[in-house]
C-alpha atoms as a PDB file:
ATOM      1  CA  UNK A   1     -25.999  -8.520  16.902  1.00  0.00           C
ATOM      2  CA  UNK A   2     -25.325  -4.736  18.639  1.00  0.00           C
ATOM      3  CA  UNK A   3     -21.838  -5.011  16.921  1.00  0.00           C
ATOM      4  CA  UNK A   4     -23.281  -6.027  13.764  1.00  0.00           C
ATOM      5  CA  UNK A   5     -25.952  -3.633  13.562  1.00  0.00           C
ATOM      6  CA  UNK A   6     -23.864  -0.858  14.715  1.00  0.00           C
ATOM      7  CA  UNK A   7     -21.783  -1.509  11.651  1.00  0.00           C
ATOM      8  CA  UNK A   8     -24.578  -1.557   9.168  1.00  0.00           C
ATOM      9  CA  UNK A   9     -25.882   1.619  11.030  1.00  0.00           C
ATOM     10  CA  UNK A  10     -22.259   3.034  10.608  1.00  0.00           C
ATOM     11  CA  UNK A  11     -21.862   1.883   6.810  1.00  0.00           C
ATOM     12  CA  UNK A  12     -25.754   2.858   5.486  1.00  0.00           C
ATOM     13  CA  UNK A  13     -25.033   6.235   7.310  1.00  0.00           C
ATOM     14  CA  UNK A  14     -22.259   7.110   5.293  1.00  0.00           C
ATOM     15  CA  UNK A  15     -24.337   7.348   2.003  1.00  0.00           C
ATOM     16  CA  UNK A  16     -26.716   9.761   3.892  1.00  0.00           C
ATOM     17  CA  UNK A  17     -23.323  12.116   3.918  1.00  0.00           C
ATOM     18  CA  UNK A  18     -21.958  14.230   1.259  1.00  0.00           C
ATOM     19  CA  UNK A  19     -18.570  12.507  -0.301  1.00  0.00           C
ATOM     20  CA  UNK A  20     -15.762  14.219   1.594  1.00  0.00           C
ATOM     21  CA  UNK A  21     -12.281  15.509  -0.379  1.00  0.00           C
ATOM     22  CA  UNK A  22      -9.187  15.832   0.681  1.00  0.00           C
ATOM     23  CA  UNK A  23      -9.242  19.274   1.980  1.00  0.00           C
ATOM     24  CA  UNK A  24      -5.940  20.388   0.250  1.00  0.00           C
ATOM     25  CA  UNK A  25      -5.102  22.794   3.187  1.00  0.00           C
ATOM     26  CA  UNK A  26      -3.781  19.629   4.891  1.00  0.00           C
ATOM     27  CA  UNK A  27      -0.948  19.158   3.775  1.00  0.00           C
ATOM     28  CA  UNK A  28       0.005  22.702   4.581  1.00  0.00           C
ATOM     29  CA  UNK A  29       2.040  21.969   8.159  1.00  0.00           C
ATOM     30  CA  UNK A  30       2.731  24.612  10.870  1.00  0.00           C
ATOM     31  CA  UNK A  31       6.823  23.329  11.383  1.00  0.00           C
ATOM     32  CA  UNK A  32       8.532  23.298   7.547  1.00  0.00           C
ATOM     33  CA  UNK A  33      11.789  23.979   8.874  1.00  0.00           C
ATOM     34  CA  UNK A  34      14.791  21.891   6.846  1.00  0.00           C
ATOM     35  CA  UNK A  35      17.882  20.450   8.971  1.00  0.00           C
ATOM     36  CA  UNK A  36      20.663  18.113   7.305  1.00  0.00           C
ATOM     37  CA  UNK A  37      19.550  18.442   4.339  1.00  0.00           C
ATOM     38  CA  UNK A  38      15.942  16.907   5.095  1.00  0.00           C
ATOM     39  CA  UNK A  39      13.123  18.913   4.638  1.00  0.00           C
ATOM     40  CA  UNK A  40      10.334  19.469   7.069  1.00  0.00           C
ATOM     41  CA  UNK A  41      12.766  17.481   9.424  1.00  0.00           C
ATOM     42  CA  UNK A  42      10.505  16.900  12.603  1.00  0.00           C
ATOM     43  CA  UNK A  43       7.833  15.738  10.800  1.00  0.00           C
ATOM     44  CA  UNK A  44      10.013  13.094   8.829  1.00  0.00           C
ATOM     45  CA  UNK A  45      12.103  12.363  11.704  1.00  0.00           C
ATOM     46  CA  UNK A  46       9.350  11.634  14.696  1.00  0.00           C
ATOM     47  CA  UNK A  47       8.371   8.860  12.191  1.00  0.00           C
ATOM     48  CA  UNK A  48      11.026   6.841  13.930  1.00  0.00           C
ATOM     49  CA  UNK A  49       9.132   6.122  16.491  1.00  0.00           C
ATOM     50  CA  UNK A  50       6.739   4.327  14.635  1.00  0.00           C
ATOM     51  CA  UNK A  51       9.698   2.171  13.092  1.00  0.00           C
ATOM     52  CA  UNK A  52      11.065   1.440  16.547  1.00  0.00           C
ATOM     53  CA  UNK A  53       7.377  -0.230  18.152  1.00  0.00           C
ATOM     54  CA  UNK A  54       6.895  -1.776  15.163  1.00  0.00           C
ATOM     55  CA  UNK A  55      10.102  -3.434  14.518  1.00  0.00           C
ATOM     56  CA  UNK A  56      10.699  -4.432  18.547  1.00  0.00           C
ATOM     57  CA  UNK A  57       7.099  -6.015  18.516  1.00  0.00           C
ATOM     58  CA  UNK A  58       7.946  -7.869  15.129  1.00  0.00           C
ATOM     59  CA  UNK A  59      10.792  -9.296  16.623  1.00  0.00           C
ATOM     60  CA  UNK A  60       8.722 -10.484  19.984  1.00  0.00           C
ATOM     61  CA  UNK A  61       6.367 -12.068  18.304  1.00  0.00           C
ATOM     62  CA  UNK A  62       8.452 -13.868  15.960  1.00  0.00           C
ATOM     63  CA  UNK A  63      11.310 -14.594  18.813  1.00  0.00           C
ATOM     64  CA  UNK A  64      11.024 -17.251  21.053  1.00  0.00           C
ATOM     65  CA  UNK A  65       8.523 -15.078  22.847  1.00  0.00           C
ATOM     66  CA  UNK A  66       5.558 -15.874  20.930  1.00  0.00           C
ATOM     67  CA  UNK A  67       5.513 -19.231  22.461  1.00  0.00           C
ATOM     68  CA  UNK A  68       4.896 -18.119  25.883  1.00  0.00           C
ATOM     69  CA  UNK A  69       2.881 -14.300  24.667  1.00  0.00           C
ATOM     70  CA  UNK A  70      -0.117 -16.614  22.684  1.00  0.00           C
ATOM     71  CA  UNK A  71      -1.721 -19.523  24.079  1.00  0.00           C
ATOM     72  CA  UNK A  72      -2.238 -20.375  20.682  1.00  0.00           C
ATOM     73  CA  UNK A  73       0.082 -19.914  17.433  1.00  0.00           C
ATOM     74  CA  UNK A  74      -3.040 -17.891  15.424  1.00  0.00           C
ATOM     75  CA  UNK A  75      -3.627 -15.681  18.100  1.00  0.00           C
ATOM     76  CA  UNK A  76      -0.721 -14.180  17.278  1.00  0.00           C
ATOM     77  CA  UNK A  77      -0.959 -13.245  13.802  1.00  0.00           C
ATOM     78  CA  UNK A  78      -3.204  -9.976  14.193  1.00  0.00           C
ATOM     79  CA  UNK A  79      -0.543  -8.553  16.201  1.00  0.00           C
ATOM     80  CA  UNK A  80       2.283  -9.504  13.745  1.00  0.00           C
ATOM     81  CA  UNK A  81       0.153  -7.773  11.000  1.00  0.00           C
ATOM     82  CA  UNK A  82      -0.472  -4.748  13.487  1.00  0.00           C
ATOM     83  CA  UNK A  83       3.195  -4.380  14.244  1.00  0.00           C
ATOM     84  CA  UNK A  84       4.384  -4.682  10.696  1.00  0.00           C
ATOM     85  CA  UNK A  85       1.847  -2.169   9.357  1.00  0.00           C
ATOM     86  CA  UNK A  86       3.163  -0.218  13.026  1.00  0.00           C
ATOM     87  CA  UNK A  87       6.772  -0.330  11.541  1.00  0.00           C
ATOM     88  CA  UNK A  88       5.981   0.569   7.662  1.00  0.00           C
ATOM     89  CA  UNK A  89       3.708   3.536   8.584  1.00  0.00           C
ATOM     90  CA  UNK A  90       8.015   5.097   9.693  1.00  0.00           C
ATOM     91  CA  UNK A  91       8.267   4.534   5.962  1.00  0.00           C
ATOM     92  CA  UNK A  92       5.035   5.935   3.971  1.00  0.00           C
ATOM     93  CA  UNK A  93       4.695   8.593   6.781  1.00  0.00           C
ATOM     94  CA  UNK A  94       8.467   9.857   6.316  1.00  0.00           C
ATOM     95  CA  UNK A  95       7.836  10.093   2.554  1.00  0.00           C
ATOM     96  CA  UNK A  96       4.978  11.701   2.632  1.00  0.00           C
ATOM     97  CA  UNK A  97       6.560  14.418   4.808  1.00  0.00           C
ATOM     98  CA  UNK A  98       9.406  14.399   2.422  1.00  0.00           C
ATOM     99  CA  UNK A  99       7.342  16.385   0.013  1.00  0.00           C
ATOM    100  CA  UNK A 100       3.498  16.495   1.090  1.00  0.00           C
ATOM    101  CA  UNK A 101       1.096  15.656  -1.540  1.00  0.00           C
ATOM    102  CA  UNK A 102      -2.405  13.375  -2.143  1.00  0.00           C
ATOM    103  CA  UNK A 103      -0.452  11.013  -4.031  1.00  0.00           C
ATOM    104  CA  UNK A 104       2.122  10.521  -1.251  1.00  0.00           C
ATOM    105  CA  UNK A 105      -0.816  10.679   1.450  1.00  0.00           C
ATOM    106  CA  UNK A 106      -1.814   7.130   0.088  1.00  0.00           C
ATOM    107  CA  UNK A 107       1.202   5.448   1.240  1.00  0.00           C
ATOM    108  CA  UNK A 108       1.423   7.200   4.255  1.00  0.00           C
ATOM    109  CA  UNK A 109      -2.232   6.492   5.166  1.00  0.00           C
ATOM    110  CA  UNK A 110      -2.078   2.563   3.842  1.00  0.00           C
ATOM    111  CA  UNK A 111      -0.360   0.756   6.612  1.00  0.00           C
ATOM    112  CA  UNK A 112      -2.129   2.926   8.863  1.00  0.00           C
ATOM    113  CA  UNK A 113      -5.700   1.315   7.900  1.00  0.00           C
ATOM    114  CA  UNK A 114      -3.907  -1.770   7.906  1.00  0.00           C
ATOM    115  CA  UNK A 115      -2.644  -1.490  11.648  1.00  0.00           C
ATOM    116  CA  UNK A 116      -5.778  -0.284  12.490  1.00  0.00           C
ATOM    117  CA  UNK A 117      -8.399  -3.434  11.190  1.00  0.00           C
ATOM    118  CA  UNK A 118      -5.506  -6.047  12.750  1.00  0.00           C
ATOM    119  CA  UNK A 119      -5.958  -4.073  15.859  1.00  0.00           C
ATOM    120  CA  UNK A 120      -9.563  -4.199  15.649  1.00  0.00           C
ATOM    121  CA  UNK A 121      -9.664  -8.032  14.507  1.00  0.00           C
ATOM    122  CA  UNK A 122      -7.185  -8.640  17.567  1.00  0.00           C
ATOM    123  CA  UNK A 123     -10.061  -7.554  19.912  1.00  0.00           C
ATOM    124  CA  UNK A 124     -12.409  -9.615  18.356  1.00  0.00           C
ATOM    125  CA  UNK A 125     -10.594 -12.621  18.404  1.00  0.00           C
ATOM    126  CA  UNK A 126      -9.890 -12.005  21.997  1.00  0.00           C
ATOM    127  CA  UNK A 127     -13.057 -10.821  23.421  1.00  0.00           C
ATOM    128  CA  UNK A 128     -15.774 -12.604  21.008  1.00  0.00           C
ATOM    129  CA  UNK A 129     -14.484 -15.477  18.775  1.00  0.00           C
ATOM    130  CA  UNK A 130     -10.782 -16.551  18.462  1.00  0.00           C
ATOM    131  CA  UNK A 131     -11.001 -18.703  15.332  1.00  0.00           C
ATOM    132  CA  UNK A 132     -13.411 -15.961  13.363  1.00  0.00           C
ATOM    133  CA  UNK A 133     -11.182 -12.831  14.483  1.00  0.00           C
ATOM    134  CA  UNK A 134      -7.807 -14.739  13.583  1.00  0.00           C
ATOM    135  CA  UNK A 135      -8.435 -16.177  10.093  1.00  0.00           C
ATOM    136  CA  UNK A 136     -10.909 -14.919   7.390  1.00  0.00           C
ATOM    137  CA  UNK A 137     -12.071 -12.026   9.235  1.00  0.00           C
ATOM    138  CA  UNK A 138      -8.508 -10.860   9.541  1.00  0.00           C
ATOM    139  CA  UNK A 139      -8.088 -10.979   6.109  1.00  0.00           C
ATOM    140  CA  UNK A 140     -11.572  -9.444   4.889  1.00  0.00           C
ATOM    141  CA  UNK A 141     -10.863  -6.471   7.672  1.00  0.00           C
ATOM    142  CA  UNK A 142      -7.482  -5.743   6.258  1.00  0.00           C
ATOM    143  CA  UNK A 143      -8.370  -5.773   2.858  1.00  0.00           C
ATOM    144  CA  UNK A 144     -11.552  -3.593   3.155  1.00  0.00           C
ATOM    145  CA  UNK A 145      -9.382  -1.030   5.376  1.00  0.00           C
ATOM    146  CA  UNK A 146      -6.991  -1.510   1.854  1.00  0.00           C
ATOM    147  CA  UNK A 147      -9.986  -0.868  -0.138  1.00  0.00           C
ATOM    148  CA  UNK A 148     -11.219   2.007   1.805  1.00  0.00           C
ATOM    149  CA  UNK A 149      -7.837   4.118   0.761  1.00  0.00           C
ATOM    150  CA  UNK A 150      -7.719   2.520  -2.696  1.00  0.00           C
ATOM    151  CA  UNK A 151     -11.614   3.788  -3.339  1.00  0.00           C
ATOM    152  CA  UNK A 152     -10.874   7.276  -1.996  1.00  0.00           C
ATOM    153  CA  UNK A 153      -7.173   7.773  -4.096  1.00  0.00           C
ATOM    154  CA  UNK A 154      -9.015   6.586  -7.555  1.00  0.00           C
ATOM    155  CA  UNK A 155     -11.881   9.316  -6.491  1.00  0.00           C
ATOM    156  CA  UNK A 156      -9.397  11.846  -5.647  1.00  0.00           C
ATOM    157  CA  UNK A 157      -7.568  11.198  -9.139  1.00  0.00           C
ATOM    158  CA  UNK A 158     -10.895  11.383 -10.849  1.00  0.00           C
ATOM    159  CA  UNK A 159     -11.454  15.102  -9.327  1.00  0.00           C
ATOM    160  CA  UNK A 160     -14.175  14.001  -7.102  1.00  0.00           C
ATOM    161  CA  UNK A 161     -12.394  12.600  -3.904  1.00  0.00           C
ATOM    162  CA  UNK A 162     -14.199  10.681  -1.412  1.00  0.00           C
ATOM    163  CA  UNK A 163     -12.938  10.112   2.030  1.00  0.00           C
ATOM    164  CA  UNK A 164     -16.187   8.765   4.079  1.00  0.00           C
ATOM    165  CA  UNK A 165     -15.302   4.810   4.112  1.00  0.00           C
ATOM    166  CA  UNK A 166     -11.534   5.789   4.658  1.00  0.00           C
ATOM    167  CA  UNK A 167     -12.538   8.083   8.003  1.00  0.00           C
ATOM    168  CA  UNK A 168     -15.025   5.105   9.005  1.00  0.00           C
ATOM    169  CA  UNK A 169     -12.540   2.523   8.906  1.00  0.00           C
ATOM    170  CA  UNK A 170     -10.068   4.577  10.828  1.00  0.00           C
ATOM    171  CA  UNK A 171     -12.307   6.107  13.493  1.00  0.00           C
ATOM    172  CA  UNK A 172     -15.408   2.581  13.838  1.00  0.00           C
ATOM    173  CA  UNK A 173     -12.602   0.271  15.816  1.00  0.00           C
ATOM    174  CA  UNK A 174     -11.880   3.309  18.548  1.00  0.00           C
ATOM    175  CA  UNK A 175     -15.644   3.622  18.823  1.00  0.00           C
ATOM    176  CA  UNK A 176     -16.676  -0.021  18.689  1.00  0.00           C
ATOM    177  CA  UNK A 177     -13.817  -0.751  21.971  1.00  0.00           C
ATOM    178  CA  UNK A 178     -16.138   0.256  24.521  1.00  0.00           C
ATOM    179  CA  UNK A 179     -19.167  -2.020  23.198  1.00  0.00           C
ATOM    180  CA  UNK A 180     -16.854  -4.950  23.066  1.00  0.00           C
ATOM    181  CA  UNK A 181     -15.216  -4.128  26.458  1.00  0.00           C
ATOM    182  CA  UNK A 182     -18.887  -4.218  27.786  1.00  0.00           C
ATOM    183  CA  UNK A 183     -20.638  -7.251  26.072  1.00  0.00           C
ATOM    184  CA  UNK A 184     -17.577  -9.364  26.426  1.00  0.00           C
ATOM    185  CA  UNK A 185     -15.474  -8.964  29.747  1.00  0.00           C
ATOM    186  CA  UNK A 186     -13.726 -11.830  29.526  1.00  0.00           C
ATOM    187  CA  UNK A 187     -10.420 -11.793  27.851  1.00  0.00           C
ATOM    188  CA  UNK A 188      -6.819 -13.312  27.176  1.00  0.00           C
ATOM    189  CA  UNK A 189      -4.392 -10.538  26.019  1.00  0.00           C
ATOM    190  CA  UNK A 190      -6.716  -7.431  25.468  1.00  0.00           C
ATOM    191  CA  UNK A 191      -7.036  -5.912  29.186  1.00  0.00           C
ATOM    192  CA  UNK A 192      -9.171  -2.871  29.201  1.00  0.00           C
ATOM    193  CA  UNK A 193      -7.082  -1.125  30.700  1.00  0.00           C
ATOM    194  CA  UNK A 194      -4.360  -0.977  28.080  1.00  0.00           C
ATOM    195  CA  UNK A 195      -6.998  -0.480  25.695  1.00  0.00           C
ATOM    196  CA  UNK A 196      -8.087   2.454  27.658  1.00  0.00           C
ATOM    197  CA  UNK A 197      -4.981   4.038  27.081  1.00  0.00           C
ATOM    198  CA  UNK A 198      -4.359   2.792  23.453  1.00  0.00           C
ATOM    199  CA  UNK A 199      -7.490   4.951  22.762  1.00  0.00           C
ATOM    200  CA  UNK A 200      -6.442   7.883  25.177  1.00  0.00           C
ATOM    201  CA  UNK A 201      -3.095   8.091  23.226  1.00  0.00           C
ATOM    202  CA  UNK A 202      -5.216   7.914  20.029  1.00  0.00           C
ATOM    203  CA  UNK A 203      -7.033  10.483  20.746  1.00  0.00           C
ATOM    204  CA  UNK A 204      -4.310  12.832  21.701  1.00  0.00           C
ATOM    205  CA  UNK A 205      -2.543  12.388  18.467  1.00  0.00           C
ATOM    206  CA  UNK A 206      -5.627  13.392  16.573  1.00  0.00           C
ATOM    207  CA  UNK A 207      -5.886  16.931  18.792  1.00  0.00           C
ATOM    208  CA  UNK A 208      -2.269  17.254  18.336  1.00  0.00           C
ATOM    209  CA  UNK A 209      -3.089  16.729  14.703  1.00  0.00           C
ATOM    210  CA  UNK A 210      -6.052  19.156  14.332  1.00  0.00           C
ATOM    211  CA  UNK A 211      -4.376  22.092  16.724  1.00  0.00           C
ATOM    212  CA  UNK A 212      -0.926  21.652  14.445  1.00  0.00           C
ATOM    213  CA  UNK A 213       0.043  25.691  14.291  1.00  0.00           C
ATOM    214  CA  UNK A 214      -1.156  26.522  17.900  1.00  0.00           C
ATOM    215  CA  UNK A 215       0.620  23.786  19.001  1.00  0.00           C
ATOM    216  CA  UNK A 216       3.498  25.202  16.950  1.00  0.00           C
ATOM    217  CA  UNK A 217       3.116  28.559  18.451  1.00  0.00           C
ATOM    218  CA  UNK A 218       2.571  27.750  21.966  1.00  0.00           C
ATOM    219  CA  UNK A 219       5.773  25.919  22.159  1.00  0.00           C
ATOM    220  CA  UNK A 220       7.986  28.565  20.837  1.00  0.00           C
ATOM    221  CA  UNK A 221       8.126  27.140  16.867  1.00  0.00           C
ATOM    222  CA  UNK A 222      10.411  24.223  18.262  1.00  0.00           C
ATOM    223  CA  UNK A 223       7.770  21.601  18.108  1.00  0.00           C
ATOM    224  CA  UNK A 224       4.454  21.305  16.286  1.00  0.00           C
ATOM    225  CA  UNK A 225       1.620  19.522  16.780  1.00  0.00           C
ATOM    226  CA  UNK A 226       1.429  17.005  13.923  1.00  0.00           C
ATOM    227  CA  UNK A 227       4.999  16.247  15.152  1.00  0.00           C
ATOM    228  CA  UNK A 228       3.851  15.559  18.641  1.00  0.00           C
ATOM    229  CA  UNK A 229       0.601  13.716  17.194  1.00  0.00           C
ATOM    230  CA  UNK A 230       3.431  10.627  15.895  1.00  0.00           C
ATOM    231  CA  UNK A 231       5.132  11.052  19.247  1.00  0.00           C
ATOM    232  CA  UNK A 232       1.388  10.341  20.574  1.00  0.00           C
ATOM    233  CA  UNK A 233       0.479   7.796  18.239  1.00  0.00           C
ATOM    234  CA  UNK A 234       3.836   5.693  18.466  1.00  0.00           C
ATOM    235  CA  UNK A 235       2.837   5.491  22.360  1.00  0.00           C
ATOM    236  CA  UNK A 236      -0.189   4.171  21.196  1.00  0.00           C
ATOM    237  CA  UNK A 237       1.035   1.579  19.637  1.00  0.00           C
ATOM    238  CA  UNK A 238       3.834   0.821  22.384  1.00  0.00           C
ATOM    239  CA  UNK A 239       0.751   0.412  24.902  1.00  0.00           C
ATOM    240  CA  UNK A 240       0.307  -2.488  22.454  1.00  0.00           C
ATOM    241  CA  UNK A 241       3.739  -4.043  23.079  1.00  0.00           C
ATOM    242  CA  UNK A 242       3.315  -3.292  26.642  1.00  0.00           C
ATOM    243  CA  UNK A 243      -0.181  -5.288  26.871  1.00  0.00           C
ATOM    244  CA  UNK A 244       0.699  -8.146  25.418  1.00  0.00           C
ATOM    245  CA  UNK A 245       4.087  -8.709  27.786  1.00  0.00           C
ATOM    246  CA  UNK A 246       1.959  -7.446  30.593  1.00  0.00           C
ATOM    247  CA  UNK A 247       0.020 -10.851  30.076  1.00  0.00           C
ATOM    248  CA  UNK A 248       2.812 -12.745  29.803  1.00  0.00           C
ATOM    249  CA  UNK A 249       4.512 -11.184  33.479  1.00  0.00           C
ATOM    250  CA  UNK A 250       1.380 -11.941  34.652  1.00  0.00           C
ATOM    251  CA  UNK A 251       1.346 -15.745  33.827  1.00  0.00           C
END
């Protein structure tokens, strides 16, 4: 009932805000430098570690691993969604970069939100109910966190863009950890540990992220900021990976 209310809190507070656009200074990056031919190369080409978690935890779960990782088959299909979503953000992040724009910003955000609500329904089927976290609410997560982007690119093309359910799906599961690591101790896969690190490496990509030109400056215009923030945000998601063999190493 905390969870629950603190997600109707969360959702009636958003139509107490302003609708938020896409501030179009964003897609103005400190590092535009070109190399081989690729334009604003770091920021396409620290992508890659995005499509290298992604596609190693794919391949885990669907190897011969996943019989000894889950104690059940279902538990492991919010971390196959996570992973895949993991593995195409390489690809929508890389072409965004390519040529930043709103339009491209959708398919660099989309398997974002969808990485992040398979995260967040991993943790629930882990720490509060296994069946409800691994089936429907899976699905209904997902495609709101879909939704949330789809909503916010139709207001954008209308002239009035809205980002307020986008930034609540992306930012409720980091803050709704620590009430689920408190109400429910007991877990399978999810160690709070790891998941205090997933949210420490989280959180360092989005300073990286904000701080993007003194970032840029302080390191001599080699490396920026938003570049770091995938180097961050790819260790994120490795932390992931890293959890989920943990538990097996420890069986």
């Amino acid at each position: 009932m905390i969870l629950i209310g603190l997600l109707g809190a969360g959702l009636l507070g958003l139509f107490f805000i302003d609708p938020i656009p896409q501030d179009p200074a964003y897609h103005l990056f400190a590092d535009v430098h070109s190399l081989f031919g690729i334009p604003n190369f770091n920021n396409v080409v620290s992508n890659a570690g995005f499509a290298i978690v992604g596609v190693i935890g794919v391949f885990v779960i669907l190897g011969a691993k996943h019989k000894i990782l889950f104690t059940q088959r279902q538990d492991a299909w919010p971390y196959l969604i996570f992973f895949t979503g993991v593995a195409l953000i390489s690809v929508g992040s890389s072409y965004y970069h390519l040529e930043p724009s709103n339009e491209r910003l959708f398919w660099d955000r989309l398997p974002m939100s969808v990485a992040f609500m398979a995260f967040c329904s991993a943790v629930i089927a882990d720490r509060i109910h296994n069946r409800l976290g691994n089936t429907w609410l899976l699905a209904l997560l997902v495609v709101l966190g879909i939704l949330s982007l789809v909503y916010w690119h139709m207001t954008e093309s209308q002239g009035h863009g809205d980002l307020r359910f986008y930034g609540f799906v992306q930012f409720y599961p980091i803050l709704m950890l620590p009430v689920v690591l408190w109400l429910f101790p007991t877990y399978r896969y999810t160690a709070g540990r790891f998941l205090a690190w997933v949210v420490a490496w989280y959180t360092l990509s989005k300073v990286l992220e904000y701080y993007d030109k003194e970032v840029f400056d302080l390191f001599g215009h080699i490396v920026s900021g938003h570049t770091l923030k995938h180097l961050a945000a790819g260790a994120g998601a490795f932390v992931v990976l890293r959890m989920l063999l943990w538990k097996h190493h420890q069986a």
